[in-house]
Protein backbone atom coordinates (compact mmCIF):
# COMPACT_ATOMS: atom_id res chain seq x y z
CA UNK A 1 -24.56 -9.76 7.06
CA UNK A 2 -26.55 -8.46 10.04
CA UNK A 3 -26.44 -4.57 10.03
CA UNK A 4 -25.63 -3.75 14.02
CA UNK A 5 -26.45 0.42 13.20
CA UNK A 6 -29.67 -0.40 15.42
CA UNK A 7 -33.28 -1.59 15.43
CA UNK A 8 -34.56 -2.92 12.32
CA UNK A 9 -31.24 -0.63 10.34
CA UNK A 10 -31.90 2.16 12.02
CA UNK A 11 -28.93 4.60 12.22
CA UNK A 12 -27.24 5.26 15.67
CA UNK A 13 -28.09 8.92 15.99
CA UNK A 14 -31.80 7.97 14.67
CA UNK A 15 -31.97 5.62 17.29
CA UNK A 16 -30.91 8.33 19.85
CA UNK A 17 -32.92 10.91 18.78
CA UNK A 18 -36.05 8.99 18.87
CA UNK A 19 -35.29 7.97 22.30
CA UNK A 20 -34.38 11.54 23.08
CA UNK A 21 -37.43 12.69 22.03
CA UNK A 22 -39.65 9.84 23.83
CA UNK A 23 -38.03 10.78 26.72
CA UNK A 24 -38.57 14.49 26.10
CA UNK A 25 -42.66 13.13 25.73
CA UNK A 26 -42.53 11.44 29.04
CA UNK A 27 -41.09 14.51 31.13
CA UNK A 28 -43.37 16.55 29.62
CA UNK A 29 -46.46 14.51 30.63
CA UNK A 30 -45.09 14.29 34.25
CA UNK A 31 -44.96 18.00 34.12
CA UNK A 32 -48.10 18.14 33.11
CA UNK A 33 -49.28 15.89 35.52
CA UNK A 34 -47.41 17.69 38.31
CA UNK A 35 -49.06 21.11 37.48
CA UNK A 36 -52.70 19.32 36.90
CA UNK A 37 -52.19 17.98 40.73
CA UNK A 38 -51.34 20.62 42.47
CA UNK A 39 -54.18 23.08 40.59
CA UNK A 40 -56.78 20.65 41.25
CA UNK A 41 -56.12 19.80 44.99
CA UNK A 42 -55.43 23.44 46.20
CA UNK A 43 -56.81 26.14 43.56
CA UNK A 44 -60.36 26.75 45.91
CA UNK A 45 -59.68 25.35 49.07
CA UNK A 46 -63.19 25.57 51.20
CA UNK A 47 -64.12 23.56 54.54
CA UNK A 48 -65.53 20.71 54.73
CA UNK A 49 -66.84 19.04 57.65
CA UNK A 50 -64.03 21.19 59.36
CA UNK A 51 -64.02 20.30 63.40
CA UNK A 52 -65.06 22.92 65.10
CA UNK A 53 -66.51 23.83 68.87
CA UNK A 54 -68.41 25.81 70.26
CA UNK A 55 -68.36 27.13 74.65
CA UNK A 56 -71.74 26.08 76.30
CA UNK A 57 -74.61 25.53 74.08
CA UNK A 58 -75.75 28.44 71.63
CA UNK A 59 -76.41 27.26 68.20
CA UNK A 60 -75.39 29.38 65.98
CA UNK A 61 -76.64 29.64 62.11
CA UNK A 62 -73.49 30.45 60.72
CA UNK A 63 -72.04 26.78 61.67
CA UNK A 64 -75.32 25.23 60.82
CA UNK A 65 -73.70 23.70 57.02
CA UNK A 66 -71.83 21.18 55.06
CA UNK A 67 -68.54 23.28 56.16
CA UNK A 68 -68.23 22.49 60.00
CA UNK A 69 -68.38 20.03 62.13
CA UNK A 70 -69.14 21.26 65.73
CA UNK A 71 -69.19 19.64 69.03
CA UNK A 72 -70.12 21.31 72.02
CA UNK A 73 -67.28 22.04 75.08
CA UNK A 74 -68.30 22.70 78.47
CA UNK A 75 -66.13 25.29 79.34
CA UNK A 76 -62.74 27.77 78.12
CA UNK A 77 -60.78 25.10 79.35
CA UNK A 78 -61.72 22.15 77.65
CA UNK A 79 -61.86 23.88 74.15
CA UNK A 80 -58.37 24.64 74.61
CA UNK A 81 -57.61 21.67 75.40
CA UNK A 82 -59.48 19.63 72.69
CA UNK A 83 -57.18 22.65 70.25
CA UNK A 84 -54.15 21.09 72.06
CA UNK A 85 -54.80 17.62 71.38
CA UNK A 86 -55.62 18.26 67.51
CA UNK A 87 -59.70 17.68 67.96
CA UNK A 88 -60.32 20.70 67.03
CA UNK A 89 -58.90 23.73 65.11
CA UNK A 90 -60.91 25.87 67.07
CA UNK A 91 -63.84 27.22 69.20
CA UNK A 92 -66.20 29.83 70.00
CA UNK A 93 -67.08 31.17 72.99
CA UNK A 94 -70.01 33.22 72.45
CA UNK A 95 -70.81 34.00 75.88
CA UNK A 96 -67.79 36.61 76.34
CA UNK A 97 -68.15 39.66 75.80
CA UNK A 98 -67.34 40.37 72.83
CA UNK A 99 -67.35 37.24 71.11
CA UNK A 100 -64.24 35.25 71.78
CA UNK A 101 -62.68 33.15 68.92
CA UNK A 102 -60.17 30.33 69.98
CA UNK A 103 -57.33 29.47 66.87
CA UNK A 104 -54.64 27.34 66.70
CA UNK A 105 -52.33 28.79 64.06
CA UNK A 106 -50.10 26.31 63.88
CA UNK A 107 -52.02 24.05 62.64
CA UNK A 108 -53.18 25.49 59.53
CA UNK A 109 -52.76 29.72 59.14
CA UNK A 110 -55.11 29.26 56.53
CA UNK A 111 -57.58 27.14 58.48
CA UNK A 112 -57.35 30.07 61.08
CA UNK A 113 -57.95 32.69 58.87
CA UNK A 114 -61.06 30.76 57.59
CA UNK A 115 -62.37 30.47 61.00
CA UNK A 116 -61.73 34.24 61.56
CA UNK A 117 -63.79 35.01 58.33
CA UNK A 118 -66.69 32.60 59.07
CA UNK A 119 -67.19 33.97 62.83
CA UNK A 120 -67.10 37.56 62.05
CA UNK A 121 -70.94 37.49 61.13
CA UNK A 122 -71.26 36.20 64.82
CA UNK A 123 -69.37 39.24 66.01
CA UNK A 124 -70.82 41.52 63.78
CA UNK A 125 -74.74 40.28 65.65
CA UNK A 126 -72.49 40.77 69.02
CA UNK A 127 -70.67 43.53 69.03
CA UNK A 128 -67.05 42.63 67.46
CA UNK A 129 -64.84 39.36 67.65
CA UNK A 130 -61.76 39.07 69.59
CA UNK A 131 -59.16 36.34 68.43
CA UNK A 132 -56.88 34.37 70.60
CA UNK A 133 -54.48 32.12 69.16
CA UNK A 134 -54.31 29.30 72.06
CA UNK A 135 -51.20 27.10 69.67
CA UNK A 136 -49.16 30.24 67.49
CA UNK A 137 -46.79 29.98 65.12
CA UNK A 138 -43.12 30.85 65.93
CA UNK A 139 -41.42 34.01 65.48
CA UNK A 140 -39.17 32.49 63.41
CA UNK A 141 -41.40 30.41 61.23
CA UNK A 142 -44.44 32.77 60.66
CA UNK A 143 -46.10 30.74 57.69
CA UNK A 144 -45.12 27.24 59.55
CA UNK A 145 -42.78 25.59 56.65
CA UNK A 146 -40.20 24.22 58.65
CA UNK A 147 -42.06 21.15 58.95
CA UNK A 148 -43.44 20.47 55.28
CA UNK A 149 -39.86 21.32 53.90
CA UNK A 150 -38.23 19.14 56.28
CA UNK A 151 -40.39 16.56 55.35
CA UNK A 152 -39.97 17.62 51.52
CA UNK A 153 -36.40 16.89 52.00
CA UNK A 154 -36.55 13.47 53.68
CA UNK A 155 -39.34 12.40 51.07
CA UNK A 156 -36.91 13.59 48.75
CA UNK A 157 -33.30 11.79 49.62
CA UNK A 158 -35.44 8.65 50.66
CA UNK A 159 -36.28 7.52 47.22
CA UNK A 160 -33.06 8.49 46.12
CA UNK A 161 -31.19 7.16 48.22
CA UNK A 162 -33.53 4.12 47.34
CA UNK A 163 -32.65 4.70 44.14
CA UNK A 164 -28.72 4.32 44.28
CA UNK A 165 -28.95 1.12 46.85
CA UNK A 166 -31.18 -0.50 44.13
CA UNK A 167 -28.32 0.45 41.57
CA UNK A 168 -25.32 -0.92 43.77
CA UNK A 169 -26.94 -3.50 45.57
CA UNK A 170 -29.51 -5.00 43.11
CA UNK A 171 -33.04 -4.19 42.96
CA UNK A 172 -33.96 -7.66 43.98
CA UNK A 173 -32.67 -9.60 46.95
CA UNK A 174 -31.76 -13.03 46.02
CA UNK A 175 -32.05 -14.04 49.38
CA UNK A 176 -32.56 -13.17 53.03
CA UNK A 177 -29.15 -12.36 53.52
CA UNK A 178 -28.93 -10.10 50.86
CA UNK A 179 -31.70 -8.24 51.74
CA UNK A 180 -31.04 -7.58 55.41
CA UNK A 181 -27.71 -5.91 53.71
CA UNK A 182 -30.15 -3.72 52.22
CA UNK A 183 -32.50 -3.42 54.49
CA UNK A 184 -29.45 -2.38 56.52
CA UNK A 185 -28.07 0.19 54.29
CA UNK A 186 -31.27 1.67 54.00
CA UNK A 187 -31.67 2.29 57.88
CA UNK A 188 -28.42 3.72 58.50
CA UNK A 189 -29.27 6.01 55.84
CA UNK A 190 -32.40 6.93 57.13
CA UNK A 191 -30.92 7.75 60.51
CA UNK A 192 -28.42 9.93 58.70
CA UNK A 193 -30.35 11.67 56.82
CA UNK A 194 -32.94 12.80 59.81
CA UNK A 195 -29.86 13.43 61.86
CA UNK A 196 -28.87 16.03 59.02
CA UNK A 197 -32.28 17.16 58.49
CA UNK A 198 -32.62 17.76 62.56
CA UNK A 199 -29.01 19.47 62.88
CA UNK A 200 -29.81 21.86 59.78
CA UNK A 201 -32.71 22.83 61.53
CA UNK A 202 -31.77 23.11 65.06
CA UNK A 203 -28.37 24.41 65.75
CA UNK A 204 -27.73 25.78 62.60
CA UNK A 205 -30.24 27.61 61.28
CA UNK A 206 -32.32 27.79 64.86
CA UNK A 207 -36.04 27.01 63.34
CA UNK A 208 -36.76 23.52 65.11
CA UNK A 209 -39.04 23.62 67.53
CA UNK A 210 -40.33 20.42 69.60
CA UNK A 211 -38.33 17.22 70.80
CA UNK A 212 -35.29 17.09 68.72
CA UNK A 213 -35.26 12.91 69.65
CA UNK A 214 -38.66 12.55 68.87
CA UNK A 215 -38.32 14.64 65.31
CA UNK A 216 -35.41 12.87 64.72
CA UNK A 217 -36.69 9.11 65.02
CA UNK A 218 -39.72 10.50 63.05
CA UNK A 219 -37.44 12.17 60.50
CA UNK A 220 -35.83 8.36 60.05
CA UNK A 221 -39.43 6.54 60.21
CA UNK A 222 -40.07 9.07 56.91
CA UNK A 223 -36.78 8.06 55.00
CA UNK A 224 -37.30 4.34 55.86
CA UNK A 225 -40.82 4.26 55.35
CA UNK A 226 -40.10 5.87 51.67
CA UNK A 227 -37.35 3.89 50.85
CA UNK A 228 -38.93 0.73 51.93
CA UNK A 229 -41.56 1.65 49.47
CA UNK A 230 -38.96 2.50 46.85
CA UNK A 231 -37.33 -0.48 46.83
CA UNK A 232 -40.67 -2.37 47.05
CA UNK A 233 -41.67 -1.16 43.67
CA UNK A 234 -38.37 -1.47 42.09
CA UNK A 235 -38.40 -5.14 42.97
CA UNK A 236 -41.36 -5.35 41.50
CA UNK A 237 -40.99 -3.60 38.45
CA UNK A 238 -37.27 -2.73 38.33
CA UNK A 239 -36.27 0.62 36.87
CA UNK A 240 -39.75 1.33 36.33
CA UNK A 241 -40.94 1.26 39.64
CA UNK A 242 -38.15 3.75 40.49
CA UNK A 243 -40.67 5.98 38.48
CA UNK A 244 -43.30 4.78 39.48
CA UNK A 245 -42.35 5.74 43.03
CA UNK A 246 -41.36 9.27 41.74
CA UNK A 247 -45.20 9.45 40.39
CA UNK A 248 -46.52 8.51 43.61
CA UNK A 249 -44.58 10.72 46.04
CA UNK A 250 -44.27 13.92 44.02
CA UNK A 251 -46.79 13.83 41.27
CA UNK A 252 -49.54 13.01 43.70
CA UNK A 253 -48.17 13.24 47.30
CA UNK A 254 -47.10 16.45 47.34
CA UNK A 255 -50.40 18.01 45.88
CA UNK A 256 -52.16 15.78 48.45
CA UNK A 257 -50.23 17.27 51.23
CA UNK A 258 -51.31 20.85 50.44
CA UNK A 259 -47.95 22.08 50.58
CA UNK A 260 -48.40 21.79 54.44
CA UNK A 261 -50.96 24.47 54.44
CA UNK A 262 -54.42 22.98 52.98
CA UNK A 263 -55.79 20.32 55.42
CA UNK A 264 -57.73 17.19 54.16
CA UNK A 265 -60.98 18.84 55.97
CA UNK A 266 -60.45 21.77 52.72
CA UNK A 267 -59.92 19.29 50.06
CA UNK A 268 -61.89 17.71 47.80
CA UNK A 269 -63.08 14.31 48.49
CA UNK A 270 -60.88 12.64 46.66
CA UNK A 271 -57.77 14.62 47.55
CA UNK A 272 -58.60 14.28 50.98
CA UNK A 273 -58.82 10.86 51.04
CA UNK A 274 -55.13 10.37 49.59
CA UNK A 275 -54.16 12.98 52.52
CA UNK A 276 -55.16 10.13 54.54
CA UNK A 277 -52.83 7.35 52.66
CA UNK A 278 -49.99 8.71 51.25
CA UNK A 279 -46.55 9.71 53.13
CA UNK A 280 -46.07 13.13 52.64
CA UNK A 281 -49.17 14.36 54.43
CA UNK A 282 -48.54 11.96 57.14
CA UNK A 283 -44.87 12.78 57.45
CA UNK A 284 -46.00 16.66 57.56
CA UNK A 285 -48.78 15.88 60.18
CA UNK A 286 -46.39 13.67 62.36
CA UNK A 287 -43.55 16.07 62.39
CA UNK A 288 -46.02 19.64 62.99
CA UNK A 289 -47.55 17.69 65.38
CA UNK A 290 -44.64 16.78 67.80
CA UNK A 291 -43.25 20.16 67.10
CA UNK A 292 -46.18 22.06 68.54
CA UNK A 293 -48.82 19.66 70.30
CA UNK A 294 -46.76 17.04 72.16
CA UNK A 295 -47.48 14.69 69.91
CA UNK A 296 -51.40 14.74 69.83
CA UNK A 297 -53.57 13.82 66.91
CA UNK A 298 -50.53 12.11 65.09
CA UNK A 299 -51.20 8.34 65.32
CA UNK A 300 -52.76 7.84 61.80
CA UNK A 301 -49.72 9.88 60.67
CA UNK A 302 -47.73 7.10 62.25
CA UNK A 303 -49.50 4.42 61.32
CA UNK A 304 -49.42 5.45 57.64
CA UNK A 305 -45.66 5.85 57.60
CA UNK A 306 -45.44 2.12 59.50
CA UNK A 307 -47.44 0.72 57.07
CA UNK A 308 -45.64 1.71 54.13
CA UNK A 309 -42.29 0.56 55.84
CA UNK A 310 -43.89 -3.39 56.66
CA UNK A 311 -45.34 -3.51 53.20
CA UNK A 312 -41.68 -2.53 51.60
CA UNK A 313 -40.34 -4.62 53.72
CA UNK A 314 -42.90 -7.92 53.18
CA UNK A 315 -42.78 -7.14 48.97
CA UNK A 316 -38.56 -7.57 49.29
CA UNK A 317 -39.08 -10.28 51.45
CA UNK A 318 -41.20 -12.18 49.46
CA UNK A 319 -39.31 -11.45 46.45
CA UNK A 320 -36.32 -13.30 48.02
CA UNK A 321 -37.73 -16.71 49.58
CA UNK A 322 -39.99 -16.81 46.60
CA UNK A 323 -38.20 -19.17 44.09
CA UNK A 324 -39.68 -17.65 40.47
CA UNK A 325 -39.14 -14.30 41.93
CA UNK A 326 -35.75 -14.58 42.29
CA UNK A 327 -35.07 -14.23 38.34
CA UNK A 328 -33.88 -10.76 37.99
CA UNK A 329 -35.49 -8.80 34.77
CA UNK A 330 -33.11 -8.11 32.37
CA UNK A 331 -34.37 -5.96 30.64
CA UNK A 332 -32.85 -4.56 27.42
CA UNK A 333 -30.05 -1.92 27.26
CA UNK A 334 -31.72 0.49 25.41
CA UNK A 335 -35.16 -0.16 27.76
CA UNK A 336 -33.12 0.49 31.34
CA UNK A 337 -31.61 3.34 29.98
CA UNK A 338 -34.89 5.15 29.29
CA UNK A 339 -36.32 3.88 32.20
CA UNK A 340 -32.87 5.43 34.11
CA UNK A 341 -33.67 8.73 31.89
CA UNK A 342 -36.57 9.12 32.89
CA UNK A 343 -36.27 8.64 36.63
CA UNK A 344 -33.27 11.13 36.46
CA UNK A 345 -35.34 13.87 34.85
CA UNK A 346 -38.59 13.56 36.48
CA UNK A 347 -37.44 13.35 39.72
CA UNK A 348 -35.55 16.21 41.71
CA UNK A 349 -36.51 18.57 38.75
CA UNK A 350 -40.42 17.73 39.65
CA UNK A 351 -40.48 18.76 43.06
CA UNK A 352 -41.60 21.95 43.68
């Protein structure tokens, strides 16, 4: 007679505490993956190659490193204007009297404040420094977080929302049909969820700054783009690629993002790079940038978050005219129900 008590005779409540307690182990290396992340990627923040200019053309020692980047400007005007259009997070003009420093705090306080630091041996040679911050920060949003937690949000209900189509609607579409249903769903919940995100913002709470429409259709772009990539991976893998996608967009995006503060130009090399790939920096550099600079300097940003939507999108599609990838894993009880254990805990309870 078979004994059905579980694996090999193992007794029920065995069999749950040893899953209990692997899924105990796997939280707790997320977690420690989570803190790792965000210690390495924004513990010593220091320039590097940060873009810089510089009014007429003085050379000045103190830009002469690894740090800057500097490009000469003609005049006031056109270093102001290369601020505007993101070239630039600032510029010297060392011709006024004193010393005139050119910041745009809303793209990066901390960027500003390193800028401040670095030229005050200049001013000290000249007879003081005077600041003027050509793109400020809002009165109501001093430390500019309205648009990382926005984005934080979105990131946030798009792969969960990912999550529960998968659940209800299969993770893979057995055919074209099936998967413009879901592509469907997805969109409208994308839409819904940046219309939320913008109202929250906006008329209630009065902290949104920018084009509302513009934010908005970005907002959606962000939620698509994440759960295209969602779904992607849970076609692929199933449940795992639910956590696999929880891995990707808060055990590494969000440290990669510098919590909307650090840009890639004070990472490390390495961290910077994934600034450059990954959907939470570009969702946070798409949104800041429509808010405060018309829209200037976002197009990687946008390109990034396209990307990730087309290759969701060309994964679930090939998943469904494909014939062998059709077959739907199914995958033992006891396996999906870690995998769903895991996904649960690691997810909203990871984001910081």
């Amino acid at each position: 007679m078979t004994d059905s008590s579980g694996p090999a005779g193992t007794s029920p409540l065995k069999a749950r505490l040893i899953r209990l307690v692997m899924v105990l182990v796997a939280v707790l290396v997320l977690q420690g993956g989570l803190i790792a992340a965000f210690v390495t990627a924004t513990r010593n923040p220091v320039p590097h190659q940060l873009a810089v200019a510089v009014v007429g053309t003085t050379r000045d020692a103190t830009l002469s490193s690894a740090a800057f980047s500097v490009r000469q400007v003609p005049t006031v005007a056109a270093a102001e204007e290369a601020i505007r259009r993101q070239q630039v997070y600032g510029a010297l003009v060392p011709a006024s009297h004193p010393a005139t420093l050119l910041i745009a705090s809303a793209a990066s306080p901390l960027v500003a404040q390193v800028l401040t630091k670095a030229f005050a041996t200049t001013a000290q040679r000249g007879g003081g420094l005077a600041v003027r911050d050509v793109v400020p920060l809002p009165a109501d949003d001093p430390r500019g977080v309205v648009a990382p937690y926005l984005v934080l949000g979105l990131l946030i209900g798009g792969y969960i929302g990912a999550m529960v189509i998968g659940r209800v609607l299969g993770m893979r579409s057995s055919s074209v049909r099936h998967l413009g249903l879901r592509l469907t769903v997805l969109a409208c919940y994308a839409v819904l969820a940046a219309a939320f995100g913008v109202l929250l913002l906006g008329p209630a709470l009065g902290v949104l700054h920018g084009n509302a429409l513009a934010i908005f259709a970005t907002g959606a772009l962000i939620s698509f783009a994440v759960g295209c990539f969602t779904s992607a991976l849970q076609t692929l893998l199933g449940l795992a690629g639910t956590l696999l996608s929880v891995i990707a967009l808060v055990i590494i995006g969000n440290p990669a993002s510098g919590g909307g503060q650090i840009p890639s130009a004070m990472m490390t090399s390495a961290w910077g790079w994934l600034a450059h790939v990954l959907p939470n920096p570009a969702g946070i550099t798409a949104i800041r940038g429509i808010e405060f600079f018309a829209g200037h300097g976002t197009a990687q940003a946008f390109l990034v978050l396209a990307l990730y939507a087309a290759a969701g999108i060309t994964v679930m599609l090939g998943a469904a005219v494909v014939p062998g990838a059709r077959t739907r894993n199914q995958a033992p009880a006891e396996q999906a129900g870690l995998t769903a254990d895991l996904a649960a805990e690691a997810g909203p309870g990871a984001v910081l």
